[in-house]
C-alpha atoms as a PDB file:
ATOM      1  CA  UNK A   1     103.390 113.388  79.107  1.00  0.00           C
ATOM      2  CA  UNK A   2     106.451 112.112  80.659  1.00  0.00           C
ATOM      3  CA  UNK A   3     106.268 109.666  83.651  1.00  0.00           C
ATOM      4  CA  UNK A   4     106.130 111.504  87.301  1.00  0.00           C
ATOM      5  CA  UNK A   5     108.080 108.974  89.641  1.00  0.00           C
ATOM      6  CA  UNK A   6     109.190 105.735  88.810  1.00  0.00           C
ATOM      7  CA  UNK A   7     108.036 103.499  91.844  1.00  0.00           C
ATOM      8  CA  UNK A   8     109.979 100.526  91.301  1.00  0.00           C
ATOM      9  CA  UNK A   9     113.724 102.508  91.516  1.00  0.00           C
ATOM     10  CA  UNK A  10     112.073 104.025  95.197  1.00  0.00           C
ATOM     11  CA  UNK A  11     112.750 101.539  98.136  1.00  0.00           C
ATOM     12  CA  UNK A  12     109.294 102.016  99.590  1.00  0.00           C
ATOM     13  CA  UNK A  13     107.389 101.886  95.842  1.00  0.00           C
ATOM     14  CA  UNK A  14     109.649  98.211  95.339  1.00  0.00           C
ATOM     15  CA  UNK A  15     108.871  96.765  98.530  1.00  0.00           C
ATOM     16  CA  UNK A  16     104.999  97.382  98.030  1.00  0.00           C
ATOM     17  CA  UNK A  17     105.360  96.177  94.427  1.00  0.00           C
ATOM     18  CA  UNK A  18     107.095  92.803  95.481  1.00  0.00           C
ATOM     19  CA  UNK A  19     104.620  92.374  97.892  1.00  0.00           C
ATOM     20  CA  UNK A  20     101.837  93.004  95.506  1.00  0.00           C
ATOM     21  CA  UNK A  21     102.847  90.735  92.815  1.00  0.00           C
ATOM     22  CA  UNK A  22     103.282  87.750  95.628  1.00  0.00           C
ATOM     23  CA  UNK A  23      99.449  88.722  96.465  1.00  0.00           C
ATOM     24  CA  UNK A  24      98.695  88.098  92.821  1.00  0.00           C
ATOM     25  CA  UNK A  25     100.248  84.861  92.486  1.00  0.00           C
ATOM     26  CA  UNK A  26      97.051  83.646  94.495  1.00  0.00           C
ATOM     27  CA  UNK A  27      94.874  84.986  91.730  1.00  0.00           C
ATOM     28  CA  UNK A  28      97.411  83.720  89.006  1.00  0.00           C
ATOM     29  CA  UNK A  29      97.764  80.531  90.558  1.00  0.00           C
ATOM     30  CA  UNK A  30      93.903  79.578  90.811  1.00  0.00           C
ATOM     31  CA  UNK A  31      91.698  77.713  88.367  1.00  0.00           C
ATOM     32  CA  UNK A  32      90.169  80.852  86.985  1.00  0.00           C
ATOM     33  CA  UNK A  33      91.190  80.091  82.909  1.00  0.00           C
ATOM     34  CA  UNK A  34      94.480  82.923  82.555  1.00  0.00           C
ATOM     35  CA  UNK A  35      92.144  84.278  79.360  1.00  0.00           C
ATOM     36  CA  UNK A  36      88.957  85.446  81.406  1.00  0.00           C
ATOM     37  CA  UNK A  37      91.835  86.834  83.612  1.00  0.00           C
ATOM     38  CA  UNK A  38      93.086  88.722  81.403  1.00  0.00           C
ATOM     39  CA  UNK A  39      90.604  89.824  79.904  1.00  0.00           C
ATOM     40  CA  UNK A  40      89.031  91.011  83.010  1.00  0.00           C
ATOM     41  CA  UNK A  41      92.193  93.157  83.585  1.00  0.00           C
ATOM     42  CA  UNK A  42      92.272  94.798  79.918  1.00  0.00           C
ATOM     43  CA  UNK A  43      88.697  95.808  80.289  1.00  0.00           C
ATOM     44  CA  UNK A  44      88.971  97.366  83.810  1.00  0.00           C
ATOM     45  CA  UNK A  45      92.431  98.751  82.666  1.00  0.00           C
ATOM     46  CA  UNK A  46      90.239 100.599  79.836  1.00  0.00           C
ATOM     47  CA  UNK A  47      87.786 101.831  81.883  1.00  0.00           C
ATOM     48  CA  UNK A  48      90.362 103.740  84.485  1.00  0.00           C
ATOM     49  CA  UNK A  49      92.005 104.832  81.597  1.00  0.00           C
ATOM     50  CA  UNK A  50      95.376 103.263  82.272  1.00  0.00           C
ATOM     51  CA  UNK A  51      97.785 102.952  79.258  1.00  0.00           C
ATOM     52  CA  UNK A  52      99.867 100.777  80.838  1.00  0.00           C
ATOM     53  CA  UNK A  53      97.799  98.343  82.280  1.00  0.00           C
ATOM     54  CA  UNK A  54      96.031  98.658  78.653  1.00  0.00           C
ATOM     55  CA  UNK A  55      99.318  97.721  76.886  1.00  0.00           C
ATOM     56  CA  UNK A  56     100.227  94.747  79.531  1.00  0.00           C
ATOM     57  CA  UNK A  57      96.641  93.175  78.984  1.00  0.00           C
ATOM     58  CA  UNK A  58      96.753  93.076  75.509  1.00  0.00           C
ATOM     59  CA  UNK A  59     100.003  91.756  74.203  1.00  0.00           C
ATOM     60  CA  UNK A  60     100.039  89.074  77.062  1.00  0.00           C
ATOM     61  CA  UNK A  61      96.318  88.015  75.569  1.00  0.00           C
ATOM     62  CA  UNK A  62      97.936  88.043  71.990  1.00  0.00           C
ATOM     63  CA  UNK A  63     100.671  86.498  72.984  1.00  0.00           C
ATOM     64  CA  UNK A  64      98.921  83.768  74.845  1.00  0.00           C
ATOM     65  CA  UNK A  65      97.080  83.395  71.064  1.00  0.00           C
ATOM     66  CA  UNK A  66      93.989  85.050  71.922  1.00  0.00           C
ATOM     67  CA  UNK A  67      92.257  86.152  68.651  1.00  0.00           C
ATOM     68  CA  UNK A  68      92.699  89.825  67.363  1.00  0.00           C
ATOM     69  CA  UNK A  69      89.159  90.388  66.909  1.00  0.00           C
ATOM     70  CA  UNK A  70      88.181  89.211  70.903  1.00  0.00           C
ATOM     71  CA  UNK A  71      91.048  91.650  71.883  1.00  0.00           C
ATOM     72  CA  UNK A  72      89.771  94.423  69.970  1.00  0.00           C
ATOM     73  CA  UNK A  73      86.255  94.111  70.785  1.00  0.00           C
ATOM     74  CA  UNK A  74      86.664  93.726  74.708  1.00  0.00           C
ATOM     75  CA  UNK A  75      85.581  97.623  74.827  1.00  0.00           C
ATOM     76  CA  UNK A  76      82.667  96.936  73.181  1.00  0.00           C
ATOM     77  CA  UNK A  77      81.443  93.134  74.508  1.00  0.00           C
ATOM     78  CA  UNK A  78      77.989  93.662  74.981  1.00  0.00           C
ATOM     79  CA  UNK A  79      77.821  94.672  71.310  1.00  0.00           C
ATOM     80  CA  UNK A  80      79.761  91.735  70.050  1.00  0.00           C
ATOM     81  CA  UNK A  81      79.390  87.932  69.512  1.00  0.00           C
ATOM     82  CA  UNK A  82      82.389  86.755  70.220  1.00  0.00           C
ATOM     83  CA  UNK A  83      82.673  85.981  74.063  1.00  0.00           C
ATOM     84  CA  UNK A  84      81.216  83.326  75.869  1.00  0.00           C
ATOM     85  CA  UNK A  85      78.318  83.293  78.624  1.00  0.00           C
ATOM     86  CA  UNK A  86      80.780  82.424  81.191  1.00  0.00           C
ATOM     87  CA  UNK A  87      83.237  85.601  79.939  1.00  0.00           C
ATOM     88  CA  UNK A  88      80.661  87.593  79.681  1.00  0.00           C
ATOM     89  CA  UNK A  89      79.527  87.422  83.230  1.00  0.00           C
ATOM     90  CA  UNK A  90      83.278  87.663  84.280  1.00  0.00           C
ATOM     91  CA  UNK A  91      83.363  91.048  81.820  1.00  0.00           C
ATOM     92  CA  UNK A  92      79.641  92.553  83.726  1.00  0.00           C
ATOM     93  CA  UNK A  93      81.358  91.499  87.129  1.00  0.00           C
ATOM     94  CA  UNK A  94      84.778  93.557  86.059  1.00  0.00           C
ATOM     95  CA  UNK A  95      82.900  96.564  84.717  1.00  0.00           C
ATOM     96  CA  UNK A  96      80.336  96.667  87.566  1.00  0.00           C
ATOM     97  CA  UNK A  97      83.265  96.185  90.620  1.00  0.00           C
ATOM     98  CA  UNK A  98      84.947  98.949  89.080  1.00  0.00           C
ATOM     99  CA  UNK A  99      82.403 101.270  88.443  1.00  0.00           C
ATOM    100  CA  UNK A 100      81.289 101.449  91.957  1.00  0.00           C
ATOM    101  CA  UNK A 101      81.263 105.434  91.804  1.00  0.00           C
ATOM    102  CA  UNK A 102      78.587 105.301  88.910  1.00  0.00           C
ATOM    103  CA  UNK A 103      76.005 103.119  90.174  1.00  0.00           C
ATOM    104  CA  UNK A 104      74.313 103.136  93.712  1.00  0.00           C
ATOM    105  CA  UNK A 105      74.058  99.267  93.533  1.00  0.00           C
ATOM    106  CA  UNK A 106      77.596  98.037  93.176  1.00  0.00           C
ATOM    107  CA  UNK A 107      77.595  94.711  91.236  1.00  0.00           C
ATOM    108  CA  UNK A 108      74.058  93.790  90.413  1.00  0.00           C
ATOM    109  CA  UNK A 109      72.001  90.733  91.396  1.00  0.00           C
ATOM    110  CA  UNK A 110      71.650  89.323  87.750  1.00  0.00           C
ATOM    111  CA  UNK A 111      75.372  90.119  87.197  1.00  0.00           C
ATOM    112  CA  UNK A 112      76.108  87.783  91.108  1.00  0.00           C
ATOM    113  CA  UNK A 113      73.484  84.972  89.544  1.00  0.00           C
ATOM    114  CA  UNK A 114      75.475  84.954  86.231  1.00  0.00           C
ATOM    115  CA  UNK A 115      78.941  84.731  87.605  1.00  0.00           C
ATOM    116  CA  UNK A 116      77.545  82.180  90.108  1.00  0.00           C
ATOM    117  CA  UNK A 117      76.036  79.980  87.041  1.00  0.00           C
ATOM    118  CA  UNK A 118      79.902  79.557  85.307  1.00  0.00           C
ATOM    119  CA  UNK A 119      82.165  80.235  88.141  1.00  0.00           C
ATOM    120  CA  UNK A 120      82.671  77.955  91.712  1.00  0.00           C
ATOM    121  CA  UNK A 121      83.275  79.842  94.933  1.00  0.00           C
ATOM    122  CA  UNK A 122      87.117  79.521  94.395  1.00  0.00           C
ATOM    123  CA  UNK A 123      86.997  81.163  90.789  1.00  0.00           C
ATOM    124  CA  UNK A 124      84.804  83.965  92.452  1.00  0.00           C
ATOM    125  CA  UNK A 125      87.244  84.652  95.508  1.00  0.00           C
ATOM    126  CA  UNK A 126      89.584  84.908  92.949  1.00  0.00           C
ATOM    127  CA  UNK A 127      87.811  87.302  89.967  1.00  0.00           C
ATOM    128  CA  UNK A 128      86.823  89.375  92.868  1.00  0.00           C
ATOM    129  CA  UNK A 129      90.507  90.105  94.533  1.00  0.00           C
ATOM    130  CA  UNK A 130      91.275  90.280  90.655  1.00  0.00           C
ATOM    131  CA  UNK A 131      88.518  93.257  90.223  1.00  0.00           C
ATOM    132  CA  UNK A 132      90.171  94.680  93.624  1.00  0.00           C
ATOM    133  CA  UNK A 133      93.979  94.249  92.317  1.00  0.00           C
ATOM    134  CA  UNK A 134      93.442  95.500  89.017  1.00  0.00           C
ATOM    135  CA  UNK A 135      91.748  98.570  89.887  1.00  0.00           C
ATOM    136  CA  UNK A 136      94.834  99.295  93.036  1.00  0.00           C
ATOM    137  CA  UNK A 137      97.408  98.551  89.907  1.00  0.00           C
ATOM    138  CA  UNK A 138      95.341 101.194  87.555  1.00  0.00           C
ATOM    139  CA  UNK A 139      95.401 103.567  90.006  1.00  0.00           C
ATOM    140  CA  UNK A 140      99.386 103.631  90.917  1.00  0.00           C
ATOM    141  CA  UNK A 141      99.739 103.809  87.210  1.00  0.00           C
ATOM    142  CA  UNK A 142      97.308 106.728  86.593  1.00  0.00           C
ATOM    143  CA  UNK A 143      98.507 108.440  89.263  1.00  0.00           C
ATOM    144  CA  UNK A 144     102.306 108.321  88.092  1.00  0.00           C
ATOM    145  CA  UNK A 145     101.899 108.508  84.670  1.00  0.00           C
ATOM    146  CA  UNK A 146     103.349 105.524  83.526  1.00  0.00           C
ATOM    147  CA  UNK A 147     102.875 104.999  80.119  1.00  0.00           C
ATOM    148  CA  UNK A 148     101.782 102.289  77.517  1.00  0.00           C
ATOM    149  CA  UNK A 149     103.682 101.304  75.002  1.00  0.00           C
ATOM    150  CA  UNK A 150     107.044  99.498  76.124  1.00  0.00           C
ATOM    151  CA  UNK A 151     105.687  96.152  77.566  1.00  0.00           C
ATOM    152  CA  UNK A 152     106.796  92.817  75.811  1.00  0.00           C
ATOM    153  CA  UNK A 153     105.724  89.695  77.387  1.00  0.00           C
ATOM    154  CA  UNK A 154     107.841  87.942  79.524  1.00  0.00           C
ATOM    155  CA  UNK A 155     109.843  90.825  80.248  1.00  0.00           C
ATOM    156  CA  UNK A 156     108.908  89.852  84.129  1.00  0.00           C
ATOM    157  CA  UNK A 157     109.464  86.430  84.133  1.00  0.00           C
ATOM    158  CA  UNK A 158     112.701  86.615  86.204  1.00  0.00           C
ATOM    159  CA  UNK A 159     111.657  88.946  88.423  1.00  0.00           C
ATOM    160  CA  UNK A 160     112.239  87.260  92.234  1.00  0.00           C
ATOM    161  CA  UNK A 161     108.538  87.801  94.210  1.00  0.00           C
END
């Protein structure tokens, strides 16, 4: 599968992407912890099936020293021990945001009263434009079949929003 159109070489695909990284900064720069972040971003990334998104997720979690086994078992977390209460509301709230297609009721009202219980009203402005980004970022990668594989953390750091 080779990659259909890369968007950042095309004027109009690198002005949208400099814009939406400086829209992310908001979500980057809030007091939501970087690790329920990111791991709201793998697990959404899984769902839509996007390798690269998958692949960015990932390292940048091992790299920030997240443990291999919380990493691994983000695809499973209802069936594991190893997240917290407060990530595992973040995790229902990613899931159920994205899966909007597969369930009449969007996000559910015991998933809202969980995320309400570990989360303040900034934190939850900012998980859901997260939900919202992620899924936009999933789709543009899905869609040109960019592929997982080649990310190393960091590699962005110098990029000028």
């Amino acid at each position: 599968m080779e990659p259909r159109i890369n968007l950042s070489a095309n004027e109009i695909g690198a002005k949208f992407f400099k814009r939406f990284g400086i829209a992310s900064l908001v979500i980057l720069e809030s007091t939501l912890p970087k690790v329920t972040q990111d791991l709201m971003m793998l697990r959404v990334s899984q769902i839509n099936g996007c390798g690269w998104c998958t692949d960015v997720h990932s390292k940048d979690l091992a790299h920030a020293g997240e443990a291999t086994v919380r990493i691994n078992l983000v695809a499973a977390w209802r069936e594991s021990t190893v997240f917290t209460e407060a990530e595992r509301a973040a995790l229902a709230l990613a899931e159920e945001g994205t899966r909007l297609a597969d369930a009449h009721h969007g996000v559910s009202d015991e998933t809202w009263t969980a995320v309400r219980k570990h989360y303040d009203d900034d934190q939850i402005a900012a998980m859901v434009a997260l939900v919202a980004q992620i899924n936009a970022a999933n789709r543009l990668g899905v869609i040109v079949r960019q592929q997982g594989g080649s990310y190393q953390p960091g590699m962005f750091a110098n990029s000028s929003n």
